[in-house]
C-alpha atoms as a PDB file:
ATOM      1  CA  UNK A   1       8.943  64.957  12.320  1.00  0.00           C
ATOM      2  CA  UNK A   2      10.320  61.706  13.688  1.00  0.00           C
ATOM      3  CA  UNK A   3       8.891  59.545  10.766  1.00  0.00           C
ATOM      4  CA  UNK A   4       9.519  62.037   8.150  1.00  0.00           C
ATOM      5  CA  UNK A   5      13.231  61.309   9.275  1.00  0.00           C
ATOM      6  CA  UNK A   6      12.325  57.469   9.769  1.00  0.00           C
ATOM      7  CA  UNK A   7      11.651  57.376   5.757  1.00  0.00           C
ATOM      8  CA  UNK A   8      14.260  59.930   5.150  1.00  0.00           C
ATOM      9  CA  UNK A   9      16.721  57.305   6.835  1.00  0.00           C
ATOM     10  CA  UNK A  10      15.374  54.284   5.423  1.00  0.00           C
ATOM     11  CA  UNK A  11      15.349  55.235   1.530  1.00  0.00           C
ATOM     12  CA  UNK A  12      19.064  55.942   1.926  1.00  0.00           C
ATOM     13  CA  UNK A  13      19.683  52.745   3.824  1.00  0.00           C
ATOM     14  CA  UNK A  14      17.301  51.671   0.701  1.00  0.00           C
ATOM     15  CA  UNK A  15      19.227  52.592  -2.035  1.00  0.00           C
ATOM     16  CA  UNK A  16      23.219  51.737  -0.347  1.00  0.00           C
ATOM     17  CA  UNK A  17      21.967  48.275  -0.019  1.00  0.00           C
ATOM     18  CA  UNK A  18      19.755  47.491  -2.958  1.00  0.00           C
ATOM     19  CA  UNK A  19      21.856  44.247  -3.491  1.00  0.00           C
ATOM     20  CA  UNK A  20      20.737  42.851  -0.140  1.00  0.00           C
ATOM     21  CA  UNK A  21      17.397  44.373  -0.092  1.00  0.00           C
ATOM     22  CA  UNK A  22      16.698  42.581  -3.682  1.00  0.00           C
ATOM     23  CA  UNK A  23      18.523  39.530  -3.067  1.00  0.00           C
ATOM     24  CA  UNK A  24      16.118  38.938   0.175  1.00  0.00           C
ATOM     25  CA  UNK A  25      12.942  40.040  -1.269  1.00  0.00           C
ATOM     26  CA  UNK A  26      13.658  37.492  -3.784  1.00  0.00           C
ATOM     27  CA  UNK A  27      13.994  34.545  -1.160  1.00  0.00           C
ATOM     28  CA  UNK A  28      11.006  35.557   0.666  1.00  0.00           C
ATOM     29  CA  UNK A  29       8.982  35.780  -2.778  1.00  0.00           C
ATOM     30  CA  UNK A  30      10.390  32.035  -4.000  1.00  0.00           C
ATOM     31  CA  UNK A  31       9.349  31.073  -0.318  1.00  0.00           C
ATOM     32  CA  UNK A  32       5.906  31.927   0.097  1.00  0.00           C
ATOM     33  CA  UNK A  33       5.535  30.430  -3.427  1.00  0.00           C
ATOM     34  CA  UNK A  34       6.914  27.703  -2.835  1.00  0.00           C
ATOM     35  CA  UNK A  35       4.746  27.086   0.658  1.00  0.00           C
ATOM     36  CA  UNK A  36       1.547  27.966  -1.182  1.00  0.00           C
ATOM     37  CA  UNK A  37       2.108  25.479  -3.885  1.00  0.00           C
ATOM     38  CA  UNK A  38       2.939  22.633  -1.968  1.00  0.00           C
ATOM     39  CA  UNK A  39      -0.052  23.327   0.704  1.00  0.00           C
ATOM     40  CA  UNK A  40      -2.325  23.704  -1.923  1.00  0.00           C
ATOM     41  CA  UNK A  41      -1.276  19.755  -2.981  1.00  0.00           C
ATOM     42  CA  UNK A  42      -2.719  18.395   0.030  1.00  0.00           C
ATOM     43  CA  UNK A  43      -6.312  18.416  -1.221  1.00  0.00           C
ATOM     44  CA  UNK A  44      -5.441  17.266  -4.637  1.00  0.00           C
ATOM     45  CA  UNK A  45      -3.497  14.350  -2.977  1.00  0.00           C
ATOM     46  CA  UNK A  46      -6.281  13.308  -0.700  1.00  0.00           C
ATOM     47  CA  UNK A  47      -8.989  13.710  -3.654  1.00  0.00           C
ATOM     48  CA  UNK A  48      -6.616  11.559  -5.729  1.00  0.00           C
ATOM     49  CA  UNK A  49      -5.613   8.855  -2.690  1.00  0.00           C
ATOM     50  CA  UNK A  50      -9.188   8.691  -2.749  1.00  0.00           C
ATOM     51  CA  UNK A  51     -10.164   8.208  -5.872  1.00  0.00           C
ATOM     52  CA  UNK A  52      -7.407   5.188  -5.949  1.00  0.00           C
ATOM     53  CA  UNK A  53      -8.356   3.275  -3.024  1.00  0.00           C
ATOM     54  CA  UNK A  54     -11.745   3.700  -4.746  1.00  0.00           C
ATOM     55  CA  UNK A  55     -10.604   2.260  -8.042  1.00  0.00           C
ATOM     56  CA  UNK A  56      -9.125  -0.940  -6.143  1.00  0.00           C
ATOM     57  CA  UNK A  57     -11.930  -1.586  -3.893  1.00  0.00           C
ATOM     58  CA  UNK A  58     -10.130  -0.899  -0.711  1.00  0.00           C
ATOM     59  CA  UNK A  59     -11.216  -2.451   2.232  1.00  0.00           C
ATOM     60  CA  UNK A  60     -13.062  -0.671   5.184  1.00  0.00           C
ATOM     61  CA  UNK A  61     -11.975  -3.230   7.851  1.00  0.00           C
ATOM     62  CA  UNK A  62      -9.376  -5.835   7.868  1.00  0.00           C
ATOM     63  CA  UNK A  63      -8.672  -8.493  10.333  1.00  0.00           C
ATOM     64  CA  UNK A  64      -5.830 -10.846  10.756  1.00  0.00           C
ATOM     65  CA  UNK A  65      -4.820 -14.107  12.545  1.00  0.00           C
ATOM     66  CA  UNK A  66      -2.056 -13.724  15.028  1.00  0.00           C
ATOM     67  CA  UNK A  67       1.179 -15.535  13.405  1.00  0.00           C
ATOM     68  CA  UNK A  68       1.341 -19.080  12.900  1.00  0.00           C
ATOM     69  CA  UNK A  69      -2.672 -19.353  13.077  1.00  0.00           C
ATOM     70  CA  UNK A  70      -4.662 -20.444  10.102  1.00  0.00           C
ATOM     71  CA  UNK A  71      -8.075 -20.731   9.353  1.00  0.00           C
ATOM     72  CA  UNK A  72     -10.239 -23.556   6.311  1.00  0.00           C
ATOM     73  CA  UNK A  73     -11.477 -21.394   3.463  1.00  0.00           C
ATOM     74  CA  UNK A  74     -14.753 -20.405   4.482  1.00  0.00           C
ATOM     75  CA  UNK A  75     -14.352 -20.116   8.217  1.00  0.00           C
ATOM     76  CA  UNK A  76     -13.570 -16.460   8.346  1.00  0.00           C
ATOM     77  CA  UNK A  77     -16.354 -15.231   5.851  1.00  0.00           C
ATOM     78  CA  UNK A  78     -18.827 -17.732   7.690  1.00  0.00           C
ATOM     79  CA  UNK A  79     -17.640 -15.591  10.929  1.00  0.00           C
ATOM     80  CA  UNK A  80     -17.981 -12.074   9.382  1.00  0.00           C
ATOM     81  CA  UNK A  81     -21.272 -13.103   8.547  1.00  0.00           C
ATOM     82  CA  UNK A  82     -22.790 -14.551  11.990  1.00  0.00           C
ATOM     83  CA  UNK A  83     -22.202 -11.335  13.798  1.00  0.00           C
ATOM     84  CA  UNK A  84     -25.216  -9.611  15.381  1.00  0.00           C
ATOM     85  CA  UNK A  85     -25.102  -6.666  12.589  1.00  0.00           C
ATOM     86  CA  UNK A  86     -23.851  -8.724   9.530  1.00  0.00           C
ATOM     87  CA  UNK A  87     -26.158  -6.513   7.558  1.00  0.00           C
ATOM     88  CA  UNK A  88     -24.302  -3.810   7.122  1.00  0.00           C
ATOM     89  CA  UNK A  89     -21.644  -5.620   5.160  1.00  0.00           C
ATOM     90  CA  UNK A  90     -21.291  -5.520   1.904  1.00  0.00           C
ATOM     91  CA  UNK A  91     -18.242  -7.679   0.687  1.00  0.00           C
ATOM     92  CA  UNK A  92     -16.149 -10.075   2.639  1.00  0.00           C
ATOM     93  CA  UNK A  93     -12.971 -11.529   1.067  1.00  0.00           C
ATOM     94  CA  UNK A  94     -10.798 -14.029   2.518  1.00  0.00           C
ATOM     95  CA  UNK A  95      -7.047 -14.086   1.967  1.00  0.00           C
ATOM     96  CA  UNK A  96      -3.927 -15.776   2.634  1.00  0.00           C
ATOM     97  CA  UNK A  97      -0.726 -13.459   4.000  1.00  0.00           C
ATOM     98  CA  UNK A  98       2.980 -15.103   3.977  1.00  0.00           C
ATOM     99  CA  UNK A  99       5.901 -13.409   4.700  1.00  0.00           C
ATOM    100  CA  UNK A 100       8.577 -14.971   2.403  1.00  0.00           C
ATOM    101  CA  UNK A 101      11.357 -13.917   0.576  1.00  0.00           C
ATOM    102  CA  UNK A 102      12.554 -13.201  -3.071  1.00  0.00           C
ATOM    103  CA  UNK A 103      15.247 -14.171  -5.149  1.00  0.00           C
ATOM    104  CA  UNK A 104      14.883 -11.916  -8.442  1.00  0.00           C
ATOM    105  CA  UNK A 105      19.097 -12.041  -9.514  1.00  0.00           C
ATOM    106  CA  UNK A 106      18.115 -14.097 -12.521  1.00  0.00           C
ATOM    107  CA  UNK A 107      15.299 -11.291 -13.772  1.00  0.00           C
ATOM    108  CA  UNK A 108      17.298  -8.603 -13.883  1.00  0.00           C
ATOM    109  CA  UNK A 109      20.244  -7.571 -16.335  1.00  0.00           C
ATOM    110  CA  UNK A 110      22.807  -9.731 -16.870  1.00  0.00           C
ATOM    111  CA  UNK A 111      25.691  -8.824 -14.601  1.00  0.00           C
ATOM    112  CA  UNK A 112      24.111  -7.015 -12.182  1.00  0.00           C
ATOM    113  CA  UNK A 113      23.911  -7.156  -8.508  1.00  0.00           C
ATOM    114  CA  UNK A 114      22.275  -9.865  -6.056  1.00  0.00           C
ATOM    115  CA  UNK A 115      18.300  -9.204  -5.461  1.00  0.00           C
ATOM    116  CA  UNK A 116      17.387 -10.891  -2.247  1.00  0.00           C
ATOM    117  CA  UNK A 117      14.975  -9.059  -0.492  1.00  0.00           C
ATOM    118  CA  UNK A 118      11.952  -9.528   2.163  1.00  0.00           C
ATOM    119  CA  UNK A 119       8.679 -10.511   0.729  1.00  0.00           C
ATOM    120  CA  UNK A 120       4.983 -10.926   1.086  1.00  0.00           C
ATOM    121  CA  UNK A 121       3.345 -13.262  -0.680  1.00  0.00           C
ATOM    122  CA  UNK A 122      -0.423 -11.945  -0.877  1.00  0.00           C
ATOM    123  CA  UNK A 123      -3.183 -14.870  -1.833  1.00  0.00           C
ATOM    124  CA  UNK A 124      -6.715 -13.729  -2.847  1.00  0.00           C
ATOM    125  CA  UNK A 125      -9.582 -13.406  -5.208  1.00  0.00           C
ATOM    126  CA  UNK A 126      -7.715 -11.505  -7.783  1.00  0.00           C
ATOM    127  CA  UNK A 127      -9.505 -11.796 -11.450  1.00  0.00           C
ATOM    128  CA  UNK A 128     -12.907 -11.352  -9.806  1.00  0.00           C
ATOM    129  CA  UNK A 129     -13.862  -7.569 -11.051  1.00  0.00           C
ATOM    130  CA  UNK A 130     -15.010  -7.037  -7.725  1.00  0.00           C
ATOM    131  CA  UNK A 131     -12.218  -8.326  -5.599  1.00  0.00           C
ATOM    132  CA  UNK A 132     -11.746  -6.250  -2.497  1.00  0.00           C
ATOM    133  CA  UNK A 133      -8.091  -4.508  -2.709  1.00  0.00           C
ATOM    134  CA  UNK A 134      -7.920  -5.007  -5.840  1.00  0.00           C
ATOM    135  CA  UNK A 135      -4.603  -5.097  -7.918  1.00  0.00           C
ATOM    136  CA  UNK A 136      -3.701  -2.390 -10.324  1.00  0.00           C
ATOM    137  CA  UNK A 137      -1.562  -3.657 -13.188  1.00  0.00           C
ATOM    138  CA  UNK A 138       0.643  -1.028 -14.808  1.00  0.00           C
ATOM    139  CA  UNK A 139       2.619  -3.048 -17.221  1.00  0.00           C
ATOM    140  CA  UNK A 140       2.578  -7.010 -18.383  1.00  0.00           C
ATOM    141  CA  UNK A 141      -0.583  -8.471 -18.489  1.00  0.00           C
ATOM    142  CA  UNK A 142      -1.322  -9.190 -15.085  1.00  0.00           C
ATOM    143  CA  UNK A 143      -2.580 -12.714 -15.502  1.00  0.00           C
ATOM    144  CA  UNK A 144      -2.130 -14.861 -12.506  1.00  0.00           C
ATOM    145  CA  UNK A 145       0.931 -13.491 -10.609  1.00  0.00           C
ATOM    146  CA  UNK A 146       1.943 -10.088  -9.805  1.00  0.00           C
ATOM    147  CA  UNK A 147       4.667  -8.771  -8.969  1.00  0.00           C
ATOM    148  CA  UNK A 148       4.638  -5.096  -6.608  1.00  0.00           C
ATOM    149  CA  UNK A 149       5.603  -2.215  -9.247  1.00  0.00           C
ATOM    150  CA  UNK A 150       7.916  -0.076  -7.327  1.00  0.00           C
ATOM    151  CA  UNK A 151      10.308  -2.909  -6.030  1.00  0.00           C
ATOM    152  CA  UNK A 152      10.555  -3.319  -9.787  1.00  0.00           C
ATOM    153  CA  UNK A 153      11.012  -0.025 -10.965  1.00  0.00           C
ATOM    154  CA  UNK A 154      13.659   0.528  -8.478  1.00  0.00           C
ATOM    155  CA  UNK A 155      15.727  -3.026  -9.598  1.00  0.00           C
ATOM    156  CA  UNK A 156      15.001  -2.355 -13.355  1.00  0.00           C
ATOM    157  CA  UNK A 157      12.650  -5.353 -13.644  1.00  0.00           C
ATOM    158  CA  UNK A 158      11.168  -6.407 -16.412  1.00  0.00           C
ATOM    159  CA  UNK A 159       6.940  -6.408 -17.144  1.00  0.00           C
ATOM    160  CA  UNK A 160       7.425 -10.534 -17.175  1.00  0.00           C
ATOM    161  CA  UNK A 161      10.084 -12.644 -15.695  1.00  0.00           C
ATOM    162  CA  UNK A 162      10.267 -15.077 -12.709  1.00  0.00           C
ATOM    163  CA  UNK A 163      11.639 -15.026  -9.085  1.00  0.00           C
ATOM    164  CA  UNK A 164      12.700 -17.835  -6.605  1.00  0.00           C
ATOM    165  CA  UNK A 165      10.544 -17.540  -3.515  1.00  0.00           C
ATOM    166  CA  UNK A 166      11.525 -19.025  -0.024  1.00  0.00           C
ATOM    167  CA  UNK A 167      11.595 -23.066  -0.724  1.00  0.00           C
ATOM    168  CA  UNK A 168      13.519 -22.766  -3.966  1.00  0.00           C
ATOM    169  CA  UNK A 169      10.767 -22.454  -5.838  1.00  0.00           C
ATOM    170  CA  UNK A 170      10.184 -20.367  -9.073  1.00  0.00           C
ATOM    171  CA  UNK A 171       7.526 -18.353  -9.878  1.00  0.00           C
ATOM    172  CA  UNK A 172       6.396 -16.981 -13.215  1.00  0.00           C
ATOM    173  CA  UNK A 173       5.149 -13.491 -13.226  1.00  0.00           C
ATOM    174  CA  UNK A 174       2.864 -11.554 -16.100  1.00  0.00           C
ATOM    175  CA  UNK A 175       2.688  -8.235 -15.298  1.00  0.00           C
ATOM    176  CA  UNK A 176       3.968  -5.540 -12.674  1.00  0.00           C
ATOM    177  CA  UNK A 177       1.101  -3.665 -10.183  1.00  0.00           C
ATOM    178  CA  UNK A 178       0.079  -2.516  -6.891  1.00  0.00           C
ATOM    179  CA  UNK A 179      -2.632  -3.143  -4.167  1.00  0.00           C
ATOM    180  CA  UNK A 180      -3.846  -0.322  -2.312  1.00  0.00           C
ATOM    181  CA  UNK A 181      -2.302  -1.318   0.711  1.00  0.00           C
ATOM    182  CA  UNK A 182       1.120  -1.126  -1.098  1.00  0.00           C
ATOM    183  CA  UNK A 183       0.716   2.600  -2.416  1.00  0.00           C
ATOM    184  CA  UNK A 184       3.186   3.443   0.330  1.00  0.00           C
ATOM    185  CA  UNK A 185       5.825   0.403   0.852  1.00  0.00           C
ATOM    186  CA  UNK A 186       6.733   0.442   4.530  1.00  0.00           C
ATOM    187  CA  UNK A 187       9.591  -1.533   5.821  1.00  0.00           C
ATOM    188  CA  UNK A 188       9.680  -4.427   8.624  1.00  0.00           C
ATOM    189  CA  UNK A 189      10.607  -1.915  11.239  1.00  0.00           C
ATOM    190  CA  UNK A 190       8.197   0.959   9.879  1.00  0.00           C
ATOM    191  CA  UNK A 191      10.389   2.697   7.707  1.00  0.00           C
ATOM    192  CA  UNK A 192       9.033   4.255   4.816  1.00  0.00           C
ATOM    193  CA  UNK A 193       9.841   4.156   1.233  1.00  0.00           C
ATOM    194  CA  UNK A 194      11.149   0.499   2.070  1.00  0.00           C
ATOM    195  CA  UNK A 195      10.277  -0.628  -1.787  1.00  0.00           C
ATOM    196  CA  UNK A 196      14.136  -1.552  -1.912  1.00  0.00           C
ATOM    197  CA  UNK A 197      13.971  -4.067   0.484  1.00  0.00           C
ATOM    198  CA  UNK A 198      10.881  -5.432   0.032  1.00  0.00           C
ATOM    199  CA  UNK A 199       8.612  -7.230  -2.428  1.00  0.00           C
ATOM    200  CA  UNK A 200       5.249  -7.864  -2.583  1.00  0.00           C
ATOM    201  CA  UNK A 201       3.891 -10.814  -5.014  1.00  0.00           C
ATOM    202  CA  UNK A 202       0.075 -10.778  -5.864  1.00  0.00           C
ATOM    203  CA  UNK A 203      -1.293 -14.279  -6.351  1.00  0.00           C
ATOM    204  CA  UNK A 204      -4.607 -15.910  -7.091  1.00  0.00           C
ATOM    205  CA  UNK A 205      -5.587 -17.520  -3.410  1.00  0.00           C
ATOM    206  CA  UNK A 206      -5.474 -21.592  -4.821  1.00  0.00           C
ATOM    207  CA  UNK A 207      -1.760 -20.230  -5.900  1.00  0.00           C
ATOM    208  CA  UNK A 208      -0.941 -18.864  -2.860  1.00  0.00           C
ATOM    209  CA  UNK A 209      -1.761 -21.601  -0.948  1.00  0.00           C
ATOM    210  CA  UNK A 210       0.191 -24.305  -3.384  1.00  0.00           C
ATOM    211  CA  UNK A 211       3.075 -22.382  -3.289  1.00  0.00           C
ATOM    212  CA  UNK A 212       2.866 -22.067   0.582  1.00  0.00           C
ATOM    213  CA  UNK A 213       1.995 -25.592   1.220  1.00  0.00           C
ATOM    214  CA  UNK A 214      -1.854 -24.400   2.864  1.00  0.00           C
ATOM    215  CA  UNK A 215      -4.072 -25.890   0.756  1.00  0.00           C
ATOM    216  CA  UNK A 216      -7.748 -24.252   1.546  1.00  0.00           C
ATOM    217  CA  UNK A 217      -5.729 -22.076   4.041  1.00  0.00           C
ATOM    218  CA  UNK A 218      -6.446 -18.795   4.664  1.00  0.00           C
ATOM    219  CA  UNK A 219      -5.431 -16.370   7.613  1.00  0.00           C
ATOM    220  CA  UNK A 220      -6.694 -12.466   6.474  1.00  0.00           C
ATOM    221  CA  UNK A 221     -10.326 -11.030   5.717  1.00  0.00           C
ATOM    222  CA  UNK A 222     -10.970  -7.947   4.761  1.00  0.00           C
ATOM    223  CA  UNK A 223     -14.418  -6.586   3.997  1.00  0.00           C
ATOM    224  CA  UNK A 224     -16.648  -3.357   3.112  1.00  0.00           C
ATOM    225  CA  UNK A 225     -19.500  -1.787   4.560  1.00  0.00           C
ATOM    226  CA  UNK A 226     -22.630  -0.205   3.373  1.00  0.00           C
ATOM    227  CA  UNK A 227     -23.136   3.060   4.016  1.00  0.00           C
ATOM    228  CA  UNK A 228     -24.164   4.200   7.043  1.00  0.00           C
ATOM    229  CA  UNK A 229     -22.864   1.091   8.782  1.00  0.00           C
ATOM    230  CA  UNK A 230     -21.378   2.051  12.072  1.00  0.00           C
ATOM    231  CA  UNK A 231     -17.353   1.022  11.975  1.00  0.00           C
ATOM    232  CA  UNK A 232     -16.898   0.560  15.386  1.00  0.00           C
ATOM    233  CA  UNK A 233     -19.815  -1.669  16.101  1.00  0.00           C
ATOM    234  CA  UNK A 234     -18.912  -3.947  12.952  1.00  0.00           C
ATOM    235  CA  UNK A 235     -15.333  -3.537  14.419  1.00  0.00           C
ATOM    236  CA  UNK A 236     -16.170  -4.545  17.984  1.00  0.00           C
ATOM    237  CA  UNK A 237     -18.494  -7.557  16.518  1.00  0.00           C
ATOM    238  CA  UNK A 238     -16.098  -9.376  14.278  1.00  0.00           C
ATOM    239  CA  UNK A 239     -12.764  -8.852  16.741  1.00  0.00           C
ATOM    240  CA  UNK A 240     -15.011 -10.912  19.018  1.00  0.00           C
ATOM    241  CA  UNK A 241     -16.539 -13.728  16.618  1.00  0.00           C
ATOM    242  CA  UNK A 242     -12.707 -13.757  14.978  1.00  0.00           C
ATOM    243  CA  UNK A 243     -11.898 -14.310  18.673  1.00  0.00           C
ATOM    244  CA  UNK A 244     -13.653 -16.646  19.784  1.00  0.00           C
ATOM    245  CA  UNK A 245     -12.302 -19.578  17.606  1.00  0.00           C
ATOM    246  CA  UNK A 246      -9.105 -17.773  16.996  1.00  0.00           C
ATOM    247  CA  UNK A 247      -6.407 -15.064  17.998  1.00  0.00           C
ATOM    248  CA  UNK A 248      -6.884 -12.211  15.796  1.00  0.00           C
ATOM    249  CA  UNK A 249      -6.900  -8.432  15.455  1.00  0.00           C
ATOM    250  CA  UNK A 250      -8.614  -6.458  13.721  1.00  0.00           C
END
């Protein structure tokens, strides 16, 4: 008797408020959708993440010299490869890192505002169809530098053009990419979606280290292993022969 006058009660409630009782079925309707679709992105992002760092021959371990601290072209490679359990690498790629900065006023449209902005000048084997981290070129021809697509995109930048780098000096670029490592831009201090306030030029390795003034100098490696290798170990091996003629991390 009690629910007969339970349904009784709520099928009049039912039909004085239809308004409300429509208006939130219809929230919690868009809602779930809305949930399901975006959850159901996650794989597809991953898969295609994937797929991308793939394409670019990302790197499985990367080490770096402490600030300041340069190595001769050769010496890092010639490290990575003396460790106890070199055989488990399959690429090693030596680079040269310099945080700069980036004058690109005169690129973009006449009249607009000043474009001075944080940079990282990135040196390596680029060209080489098997360079690790690899740079994709979405526009220009990509022939020796690069410059980092969204910092572009968000200044309205042309494919070609030049910027003024720390120094005074100008630099021609031929096309407008991205490195795996700049799929995400992240600021100085760790803030995301940074690609306003910083720039990221891709150079071959003998440009970088004109334009830097460190000839044969190189401060980065980043490498692959074969399958099966154990990270860690490789990890653990290299952090030490890095270490032992330089500060690094890895």
């Amino acid at each position: 008797m009690n629910d007969r006058l339970w349904w009784r009660w709520s099928w009049r409630d039912l039909r004085g408020r239809w308004g409300a009782v429509a208006t939130i079925a219809a929230v919690i309707a868009i809602g779930t959708g809305v949930y399901s679709g975006l959850g159901s992105t996650a794989a597809w992002r991953e898969q295609s993440n994937d797929r991308s760092f793939a394409a670019l021959h990302m790197h499985d371990l990367r080490a770096e010299l402490s600030p300041g601290t340069f190595a001769m072209k050769g010496e890092l490679q010639a490290a990575a490869r003396s460790i106890e359990h070199s055989a488990w690498i399959e690429r090693v790629d030596e680079r040269l890192l310099v945080e700069s900065s980036i004058d690109a006023t005169d690129t973009a449209a006449p009249g607009g505002d000043v474009i001075l902005v944080m940079a990282r000048l990135v040196g390596a084997a680029y060209g080489d169809p098997a360079a690790l981290d690899d740079r994709w070129v979405a526009r220009g021809s990509g022939d020796g530098a690069v410059l980092e697509l969204k910092f572009a995109d968000y200044y309205g930048l042309p494919a070609s053009g030049s910027v003024e780098v720390a120094g005074g000096e100008t630099v021609r670029y031929s096309g407008l990419g991205v490195a795996p490592e700049e799929l995400y831009v992240l600021g100085p201090e760790g803030s995301v979606l940074a690609q306003a306030d910083v720039a990221t030029l891709y150079l071959p390795l003998v440009e970088a280290q004109r334009l830097t003034g460190r000839v044969d100098a190189v401060n980065d490696v980043v490498l692959t292993l074969a399958a099966g290798a154990d990270r860690a170990v490789v990890e653990t091996e290299l952090e030490a022969a890095l270490s032992s003629a330089w500060s690094a991390t890895v």
